[in-house]
PDB file of N, CA and C in Angstrom:
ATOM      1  N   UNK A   1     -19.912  40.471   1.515  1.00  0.00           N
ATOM      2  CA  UNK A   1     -18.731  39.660   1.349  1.00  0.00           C
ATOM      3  C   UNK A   1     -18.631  38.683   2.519  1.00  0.00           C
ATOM      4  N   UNK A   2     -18.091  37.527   1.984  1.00  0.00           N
ATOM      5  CA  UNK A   2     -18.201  36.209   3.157  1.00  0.00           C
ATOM      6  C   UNK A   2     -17.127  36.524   4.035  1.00  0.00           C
ATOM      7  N   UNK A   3     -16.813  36.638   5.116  1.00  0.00           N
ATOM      8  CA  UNK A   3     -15.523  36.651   6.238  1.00  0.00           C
ATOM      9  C   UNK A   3     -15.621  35.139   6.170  1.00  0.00           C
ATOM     10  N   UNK A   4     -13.769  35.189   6.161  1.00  0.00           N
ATOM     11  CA  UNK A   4     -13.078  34.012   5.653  1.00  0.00           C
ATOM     12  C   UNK A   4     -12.711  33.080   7.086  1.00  0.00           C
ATOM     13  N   UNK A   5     -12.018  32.213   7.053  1.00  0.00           N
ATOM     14  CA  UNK A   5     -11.996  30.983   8.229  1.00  0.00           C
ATOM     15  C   UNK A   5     -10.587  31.957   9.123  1.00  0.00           C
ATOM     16  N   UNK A   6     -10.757  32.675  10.336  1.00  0.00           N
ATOM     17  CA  UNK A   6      -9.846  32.718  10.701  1.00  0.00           C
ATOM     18  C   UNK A   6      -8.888  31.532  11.550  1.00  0.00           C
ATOM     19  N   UNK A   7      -7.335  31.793  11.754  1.00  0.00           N
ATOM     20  CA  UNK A   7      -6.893  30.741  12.413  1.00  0.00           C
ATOM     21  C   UNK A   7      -6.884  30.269  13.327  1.00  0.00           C
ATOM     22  N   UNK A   8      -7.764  31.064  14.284  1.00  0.00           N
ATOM     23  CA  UNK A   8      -8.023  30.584  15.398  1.00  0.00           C
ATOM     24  C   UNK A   8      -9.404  29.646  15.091  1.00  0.00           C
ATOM     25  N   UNK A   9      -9.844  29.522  13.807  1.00  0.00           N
ATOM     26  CA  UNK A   9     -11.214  29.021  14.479  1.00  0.00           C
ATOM     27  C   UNK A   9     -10.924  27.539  13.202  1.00  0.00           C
ATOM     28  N   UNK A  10      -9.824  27.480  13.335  1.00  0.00           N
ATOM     29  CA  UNK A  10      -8.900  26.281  12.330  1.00  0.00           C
ATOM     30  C   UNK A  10      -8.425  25.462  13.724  1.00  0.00           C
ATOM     31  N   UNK A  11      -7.460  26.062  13.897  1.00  0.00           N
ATOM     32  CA  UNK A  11      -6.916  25.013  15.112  1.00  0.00           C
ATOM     33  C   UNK A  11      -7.542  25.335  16.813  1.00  0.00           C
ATOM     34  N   UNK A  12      -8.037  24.409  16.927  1.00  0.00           N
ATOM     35  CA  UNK A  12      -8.466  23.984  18.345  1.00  0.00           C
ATOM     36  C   UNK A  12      -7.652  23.532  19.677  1.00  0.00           C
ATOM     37  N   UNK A  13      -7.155  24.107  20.489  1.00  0.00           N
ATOM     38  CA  UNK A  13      -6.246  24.078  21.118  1.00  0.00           C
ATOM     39  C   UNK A  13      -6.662  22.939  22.389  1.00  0.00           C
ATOM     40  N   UNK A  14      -8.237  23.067  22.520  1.00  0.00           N
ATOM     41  CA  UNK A  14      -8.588  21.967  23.677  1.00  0.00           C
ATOM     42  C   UNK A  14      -8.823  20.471  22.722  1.00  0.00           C
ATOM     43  N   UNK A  15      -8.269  20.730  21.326  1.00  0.00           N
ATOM     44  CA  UNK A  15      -8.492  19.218  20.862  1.00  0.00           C
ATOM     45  C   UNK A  15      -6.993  18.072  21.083  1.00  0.00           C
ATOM     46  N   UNK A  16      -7.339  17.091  21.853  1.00  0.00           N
ATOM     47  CA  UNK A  16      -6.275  16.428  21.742  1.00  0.00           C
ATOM     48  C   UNK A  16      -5.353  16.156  20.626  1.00  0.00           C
ATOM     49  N   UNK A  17      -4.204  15.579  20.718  1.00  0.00           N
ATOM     50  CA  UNK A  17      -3.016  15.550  19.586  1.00  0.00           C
ATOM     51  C   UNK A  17      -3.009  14.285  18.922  1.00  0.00           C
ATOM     52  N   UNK A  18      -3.834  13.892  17.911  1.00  0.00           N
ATOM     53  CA  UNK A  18      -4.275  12.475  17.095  1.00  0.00           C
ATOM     54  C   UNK A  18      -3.703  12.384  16.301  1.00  0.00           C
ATOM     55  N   UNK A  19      -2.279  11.267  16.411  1.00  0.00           N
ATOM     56  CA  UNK A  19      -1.801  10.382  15.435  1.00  0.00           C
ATOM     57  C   UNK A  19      -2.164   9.225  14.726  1.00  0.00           C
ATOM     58  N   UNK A  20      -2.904   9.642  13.408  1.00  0.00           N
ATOM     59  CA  UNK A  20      -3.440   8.416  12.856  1.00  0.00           C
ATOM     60  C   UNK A  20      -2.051   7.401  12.235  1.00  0.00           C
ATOM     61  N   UNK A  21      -2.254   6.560  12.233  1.00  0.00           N
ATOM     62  CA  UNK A  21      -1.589   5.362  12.288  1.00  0.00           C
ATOM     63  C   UNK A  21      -0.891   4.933  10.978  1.00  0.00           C
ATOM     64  N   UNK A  22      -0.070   5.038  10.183  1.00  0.00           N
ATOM     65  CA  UNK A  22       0.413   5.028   9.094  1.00  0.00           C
ATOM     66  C   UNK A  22      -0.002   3.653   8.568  1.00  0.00           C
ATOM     67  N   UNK A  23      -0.399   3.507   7.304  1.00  0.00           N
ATOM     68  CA  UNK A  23      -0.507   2.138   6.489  1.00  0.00           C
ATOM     69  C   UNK A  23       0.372   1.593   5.881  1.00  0.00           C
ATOM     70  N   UNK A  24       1.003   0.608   6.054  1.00  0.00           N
ATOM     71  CA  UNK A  24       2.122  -0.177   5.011  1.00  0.00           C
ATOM     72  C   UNK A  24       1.282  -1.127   4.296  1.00  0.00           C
ATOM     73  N   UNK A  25       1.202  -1.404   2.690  1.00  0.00           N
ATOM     74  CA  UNK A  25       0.815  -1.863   1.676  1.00  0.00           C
ATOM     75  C   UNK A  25       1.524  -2.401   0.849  1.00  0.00           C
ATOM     76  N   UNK A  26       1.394  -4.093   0.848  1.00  0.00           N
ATOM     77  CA  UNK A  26       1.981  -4.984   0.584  1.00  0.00           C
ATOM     78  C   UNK A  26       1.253  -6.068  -0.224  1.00  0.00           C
ATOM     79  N   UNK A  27       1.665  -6.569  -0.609  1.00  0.00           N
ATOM     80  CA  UNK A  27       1.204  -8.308  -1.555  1.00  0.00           C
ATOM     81  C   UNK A  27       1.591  -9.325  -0.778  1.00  0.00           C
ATOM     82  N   UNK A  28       0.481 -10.033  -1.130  1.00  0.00           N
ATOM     83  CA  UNK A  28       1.034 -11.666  -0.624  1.00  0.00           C
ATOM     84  C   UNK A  28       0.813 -12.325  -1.124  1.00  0.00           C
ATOM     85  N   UNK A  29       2.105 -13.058  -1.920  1.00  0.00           N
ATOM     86  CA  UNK A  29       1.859 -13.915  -2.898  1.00  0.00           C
ATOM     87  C   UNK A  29       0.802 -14.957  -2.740  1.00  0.00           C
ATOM     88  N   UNK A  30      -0.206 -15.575  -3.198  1.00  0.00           N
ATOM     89  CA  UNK A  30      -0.663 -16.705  -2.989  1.00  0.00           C
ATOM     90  C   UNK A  30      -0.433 -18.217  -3.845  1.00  0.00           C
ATOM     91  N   UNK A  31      -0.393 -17.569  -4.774  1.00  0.00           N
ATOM     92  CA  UNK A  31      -0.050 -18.748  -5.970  1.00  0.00           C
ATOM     93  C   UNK A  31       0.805 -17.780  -7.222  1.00  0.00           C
ATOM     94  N   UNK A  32       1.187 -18.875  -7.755  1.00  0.00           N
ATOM     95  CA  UNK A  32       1.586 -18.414  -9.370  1.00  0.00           C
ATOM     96  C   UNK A  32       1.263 -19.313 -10.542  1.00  0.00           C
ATOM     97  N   UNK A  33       0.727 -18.511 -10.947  1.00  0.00           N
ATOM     98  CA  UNK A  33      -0.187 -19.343 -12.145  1.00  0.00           C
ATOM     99  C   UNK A  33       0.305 -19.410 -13.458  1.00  0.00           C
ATOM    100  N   UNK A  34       1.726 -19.012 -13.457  1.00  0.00           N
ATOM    101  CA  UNK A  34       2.781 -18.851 -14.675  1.00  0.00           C
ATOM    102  C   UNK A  34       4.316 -19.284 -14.128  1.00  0.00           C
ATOM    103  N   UNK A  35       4.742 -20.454 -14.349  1.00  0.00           N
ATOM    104  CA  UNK A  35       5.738 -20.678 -13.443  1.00  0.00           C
ATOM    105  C   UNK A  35       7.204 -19.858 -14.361  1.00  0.00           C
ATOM    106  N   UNK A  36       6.644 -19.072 -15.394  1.00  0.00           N
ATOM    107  CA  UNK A  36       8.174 -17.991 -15.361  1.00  0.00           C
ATOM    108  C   UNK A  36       7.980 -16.716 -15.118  1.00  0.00           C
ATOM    109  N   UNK A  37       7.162 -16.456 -13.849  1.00  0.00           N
ATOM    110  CA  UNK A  37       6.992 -15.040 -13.454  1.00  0.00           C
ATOM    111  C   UNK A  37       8.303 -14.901 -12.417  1.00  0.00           C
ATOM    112  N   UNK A  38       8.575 -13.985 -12.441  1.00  0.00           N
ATOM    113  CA  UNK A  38       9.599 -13.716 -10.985  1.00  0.00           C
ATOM    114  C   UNK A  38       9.320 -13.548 -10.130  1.00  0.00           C
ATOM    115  N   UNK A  39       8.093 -14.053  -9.455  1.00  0.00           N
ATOM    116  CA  UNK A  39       7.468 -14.310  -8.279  1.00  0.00           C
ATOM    117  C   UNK A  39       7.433 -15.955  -7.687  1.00  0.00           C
ATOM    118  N   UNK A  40       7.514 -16.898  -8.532  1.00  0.00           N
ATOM    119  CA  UNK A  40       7.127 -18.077  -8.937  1.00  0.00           C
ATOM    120  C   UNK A  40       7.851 -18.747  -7.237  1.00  0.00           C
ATOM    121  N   UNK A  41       8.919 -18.133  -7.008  1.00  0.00           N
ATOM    122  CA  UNK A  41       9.511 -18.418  -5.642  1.00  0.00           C
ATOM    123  C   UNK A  41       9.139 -18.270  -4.471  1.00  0.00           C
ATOM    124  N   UNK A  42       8.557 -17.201  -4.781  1.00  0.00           N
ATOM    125  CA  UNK A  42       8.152 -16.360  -3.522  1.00  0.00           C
ATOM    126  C   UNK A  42       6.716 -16.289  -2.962  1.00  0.00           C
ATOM    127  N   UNK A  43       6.104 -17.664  -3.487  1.00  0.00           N
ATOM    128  CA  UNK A  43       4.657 -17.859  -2.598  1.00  0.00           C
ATOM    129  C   UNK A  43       4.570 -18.168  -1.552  1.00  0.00           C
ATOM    130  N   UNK A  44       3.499 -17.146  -0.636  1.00  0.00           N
ATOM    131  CA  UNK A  44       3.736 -17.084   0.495  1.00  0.00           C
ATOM    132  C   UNK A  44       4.236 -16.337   1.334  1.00  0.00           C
ATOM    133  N   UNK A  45       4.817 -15.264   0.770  1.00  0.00           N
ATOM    134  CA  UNK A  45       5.641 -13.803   0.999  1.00  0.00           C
ATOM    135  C   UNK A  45       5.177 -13.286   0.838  1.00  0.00           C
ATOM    136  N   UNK A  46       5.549 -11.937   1.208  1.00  0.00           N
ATOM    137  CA  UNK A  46       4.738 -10.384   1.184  1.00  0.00           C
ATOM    138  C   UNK A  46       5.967  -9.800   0.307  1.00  0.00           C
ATOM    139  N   UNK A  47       5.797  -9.087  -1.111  1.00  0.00           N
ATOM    140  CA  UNK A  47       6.128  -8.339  -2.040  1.00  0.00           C
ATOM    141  C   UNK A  47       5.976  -6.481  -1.520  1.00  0.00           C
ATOM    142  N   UNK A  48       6.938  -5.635  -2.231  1.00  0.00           N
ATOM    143  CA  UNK A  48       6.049  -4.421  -2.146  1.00  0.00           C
ATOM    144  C   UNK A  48       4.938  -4.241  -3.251  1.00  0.00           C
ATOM    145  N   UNK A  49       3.913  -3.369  -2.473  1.00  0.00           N
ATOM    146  CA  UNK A  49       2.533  -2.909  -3.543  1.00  0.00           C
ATOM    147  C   UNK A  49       2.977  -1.331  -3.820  1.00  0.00           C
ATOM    148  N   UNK A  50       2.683  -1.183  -5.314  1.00  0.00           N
ATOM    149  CA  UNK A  50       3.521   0.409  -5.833  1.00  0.00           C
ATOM    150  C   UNK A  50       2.217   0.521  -6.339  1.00  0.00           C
ATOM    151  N   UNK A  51       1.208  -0.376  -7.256  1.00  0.00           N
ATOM    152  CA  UNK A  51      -0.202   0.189  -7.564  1.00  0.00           C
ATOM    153  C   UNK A  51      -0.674  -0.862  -8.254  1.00  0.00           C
ATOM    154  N   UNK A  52      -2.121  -0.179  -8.522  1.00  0.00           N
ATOM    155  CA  UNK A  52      -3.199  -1.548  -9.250  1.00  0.00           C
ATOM    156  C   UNK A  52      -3.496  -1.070 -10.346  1.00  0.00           C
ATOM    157  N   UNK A  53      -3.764  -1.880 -11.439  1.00  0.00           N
ATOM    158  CA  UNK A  53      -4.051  -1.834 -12.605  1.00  0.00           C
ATOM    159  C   UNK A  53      -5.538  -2.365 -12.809  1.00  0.00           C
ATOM    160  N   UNK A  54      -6.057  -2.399 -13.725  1.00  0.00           N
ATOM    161  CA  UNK A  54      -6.880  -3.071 -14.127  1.00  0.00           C
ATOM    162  C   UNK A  54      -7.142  -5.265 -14.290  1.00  0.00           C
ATOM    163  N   UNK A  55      -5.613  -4.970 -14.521  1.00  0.00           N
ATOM    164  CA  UNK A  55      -5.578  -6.709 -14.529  1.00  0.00           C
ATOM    165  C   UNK A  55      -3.955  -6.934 -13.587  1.00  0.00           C
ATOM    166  N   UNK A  56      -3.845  -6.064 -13.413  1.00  0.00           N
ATOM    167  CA  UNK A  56      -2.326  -6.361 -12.305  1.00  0.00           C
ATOM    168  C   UNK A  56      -2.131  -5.257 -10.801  1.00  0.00           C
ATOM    169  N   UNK A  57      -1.144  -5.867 -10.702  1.00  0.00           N
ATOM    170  CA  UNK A  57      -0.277  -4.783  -9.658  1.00  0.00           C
ATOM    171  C   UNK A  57       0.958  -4.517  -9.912  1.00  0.00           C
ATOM    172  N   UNK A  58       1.449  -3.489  -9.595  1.00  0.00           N
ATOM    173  CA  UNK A  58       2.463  -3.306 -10.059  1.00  0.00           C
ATOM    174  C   UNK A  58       3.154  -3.056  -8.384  1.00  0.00           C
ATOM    175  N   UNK A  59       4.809  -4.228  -8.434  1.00  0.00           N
ATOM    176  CA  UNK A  59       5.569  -4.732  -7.098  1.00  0.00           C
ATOM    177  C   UNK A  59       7.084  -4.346  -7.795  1.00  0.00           C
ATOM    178  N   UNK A  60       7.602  -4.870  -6.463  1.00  0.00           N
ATOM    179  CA  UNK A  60       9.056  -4.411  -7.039  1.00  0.00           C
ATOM    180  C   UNK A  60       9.897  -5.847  -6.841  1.00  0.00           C
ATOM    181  N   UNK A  61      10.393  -6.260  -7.768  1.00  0.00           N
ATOM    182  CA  UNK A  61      11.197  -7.509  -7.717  1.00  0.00           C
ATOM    183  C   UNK A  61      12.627  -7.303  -6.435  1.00  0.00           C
ATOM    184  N   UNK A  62      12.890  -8.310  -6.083  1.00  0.00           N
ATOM    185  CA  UNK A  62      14.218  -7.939  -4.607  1.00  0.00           C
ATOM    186  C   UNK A  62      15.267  -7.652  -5.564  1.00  0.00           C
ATOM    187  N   UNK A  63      15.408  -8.020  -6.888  1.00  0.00           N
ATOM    188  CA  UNK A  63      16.968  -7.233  -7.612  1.00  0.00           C
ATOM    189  C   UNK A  63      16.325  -5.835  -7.355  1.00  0.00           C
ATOM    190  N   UNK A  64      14.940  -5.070  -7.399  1.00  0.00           N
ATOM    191  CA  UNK A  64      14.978  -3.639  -7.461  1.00  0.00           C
ATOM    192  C   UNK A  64      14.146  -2.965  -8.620  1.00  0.00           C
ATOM    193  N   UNK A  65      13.594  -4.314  -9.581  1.00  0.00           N
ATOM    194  CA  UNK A  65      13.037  -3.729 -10.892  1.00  0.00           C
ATOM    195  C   UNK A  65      11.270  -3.557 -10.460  1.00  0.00           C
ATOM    196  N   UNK A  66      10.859  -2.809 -11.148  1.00  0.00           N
ATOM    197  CA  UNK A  66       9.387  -2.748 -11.053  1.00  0.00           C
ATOM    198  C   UNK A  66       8.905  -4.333 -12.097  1.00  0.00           C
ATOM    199  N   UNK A  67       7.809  -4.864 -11.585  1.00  0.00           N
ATOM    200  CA  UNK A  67       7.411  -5.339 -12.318  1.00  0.00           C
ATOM    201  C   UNK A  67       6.068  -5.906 -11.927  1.00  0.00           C
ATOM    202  N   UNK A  68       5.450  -6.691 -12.712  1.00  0.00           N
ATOM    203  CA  UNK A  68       3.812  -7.366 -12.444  1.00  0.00           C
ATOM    204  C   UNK A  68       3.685  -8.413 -11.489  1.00  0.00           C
ATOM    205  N   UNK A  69       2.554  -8.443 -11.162  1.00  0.00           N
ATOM    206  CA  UNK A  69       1.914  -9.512 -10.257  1.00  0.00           C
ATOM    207  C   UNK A  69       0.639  -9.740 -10.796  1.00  0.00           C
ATOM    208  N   UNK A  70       0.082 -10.775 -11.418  1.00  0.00           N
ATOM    209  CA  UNK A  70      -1.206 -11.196 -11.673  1.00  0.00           C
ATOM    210  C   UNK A  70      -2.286 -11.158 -10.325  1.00  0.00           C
ATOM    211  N   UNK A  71      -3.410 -10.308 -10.730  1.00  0.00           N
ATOM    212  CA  UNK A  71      -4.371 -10.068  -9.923  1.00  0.00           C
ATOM    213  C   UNK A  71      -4.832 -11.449  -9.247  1.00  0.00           C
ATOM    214  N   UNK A  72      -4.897 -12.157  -9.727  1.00  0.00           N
ATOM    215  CA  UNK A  72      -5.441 -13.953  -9.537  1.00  0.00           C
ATOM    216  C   UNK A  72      -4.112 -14.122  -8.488  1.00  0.00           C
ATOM    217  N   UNK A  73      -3.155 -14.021  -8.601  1.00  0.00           N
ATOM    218  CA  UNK A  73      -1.922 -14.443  -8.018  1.00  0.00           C
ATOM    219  C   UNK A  73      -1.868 -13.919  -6.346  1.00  0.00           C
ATOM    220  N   UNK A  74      -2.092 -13.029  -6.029  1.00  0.00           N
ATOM    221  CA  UNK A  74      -1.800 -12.090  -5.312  1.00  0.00           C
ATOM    222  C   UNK A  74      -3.286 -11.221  -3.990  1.00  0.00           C
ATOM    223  N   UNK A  75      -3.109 -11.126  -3.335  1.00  0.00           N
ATOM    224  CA  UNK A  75      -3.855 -10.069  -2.074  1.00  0.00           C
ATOM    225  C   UNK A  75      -3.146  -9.229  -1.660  1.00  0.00           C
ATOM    226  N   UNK A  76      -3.940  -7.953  -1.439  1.00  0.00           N
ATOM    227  CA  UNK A  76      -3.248  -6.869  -0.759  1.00  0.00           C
ATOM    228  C   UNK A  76      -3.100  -6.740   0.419  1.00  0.00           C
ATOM    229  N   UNK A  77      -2.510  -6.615   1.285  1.00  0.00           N
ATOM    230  CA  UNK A  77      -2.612  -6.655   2.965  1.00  0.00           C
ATOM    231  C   UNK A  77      -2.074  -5.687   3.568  1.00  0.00           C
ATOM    232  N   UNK A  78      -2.732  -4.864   4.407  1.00  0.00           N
ATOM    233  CA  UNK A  78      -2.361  -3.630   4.964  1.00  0.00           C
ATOM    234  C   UNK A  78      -2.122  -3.979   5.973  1.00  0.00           C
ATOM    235  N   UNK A  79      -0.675  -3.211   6.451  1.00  0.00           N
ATOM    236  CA  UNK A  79      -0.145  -3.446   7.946  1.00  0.00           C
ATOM    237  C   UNK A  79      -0.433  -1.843   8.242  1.00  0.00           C
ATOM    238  N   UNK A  80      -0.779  -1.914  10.052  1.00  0.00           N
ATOM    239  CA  UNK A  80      -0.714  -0.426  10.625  1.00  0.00           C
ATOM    240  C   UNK A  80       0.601  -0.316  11.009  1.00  0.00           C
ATOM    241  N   UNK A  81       1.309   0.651  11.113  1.00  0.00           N
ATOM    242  CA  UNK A  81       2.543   1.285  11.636  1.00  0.00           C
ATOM    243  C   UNK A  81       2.285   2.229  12.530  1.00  0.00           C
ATOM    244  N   UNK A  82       2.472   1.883  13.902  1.00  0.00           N
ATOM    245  CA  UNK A  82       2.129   2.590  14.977  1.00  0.00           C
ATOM    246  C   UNK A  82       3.666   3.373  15.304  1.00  0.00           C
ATOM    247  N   UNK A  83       3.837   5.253  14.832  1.00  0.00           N
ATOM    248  CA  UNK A  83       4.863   5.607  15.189  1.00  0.00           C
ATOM    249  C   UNK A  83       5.044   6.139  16.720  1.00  0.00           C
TER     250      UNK A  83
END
């Protein structure tokens, strides 16, 4: 029978205390290529990023609604958050 991971040999006490750096994930508008998207204003801004689709992203409009961003429209840009 295999002897299992005890906890001492899990945590390392001479290993320093490493805070990796949190990611904030965002859009930035670049263009709008449909001038009745509800983005159409906001080129040039950073949107929130909630996820990717196949042909979109899915952001959150500033009233609060989920909605699309055309892949063509848009870059993702990761900020670090140093806590």
């Amino acid at each position: 029978m295999a002897q299992g991971w005890r906890k001492s040999q899990i945590e390392d006490k001479e290993a320093p205390n490493l805070k990796l750096p949190e990611i904030k994930r965002s859009l930035k508008i670049l263009k709008c290529s449909d001038s009745l998207m509800w983005y159409n204003n906001l080129v040039g801004q950073t949107v929130p990023y909630i996820r990717e689709y196949s042909d979109c992203y899915m952001s959150r409009e500033p009233a609060g609604f989920l909605n699309i961003v055309k892949l063509q429209d848009a870059e993702i840009i990761d900020e670090e958050i140093n806590l």
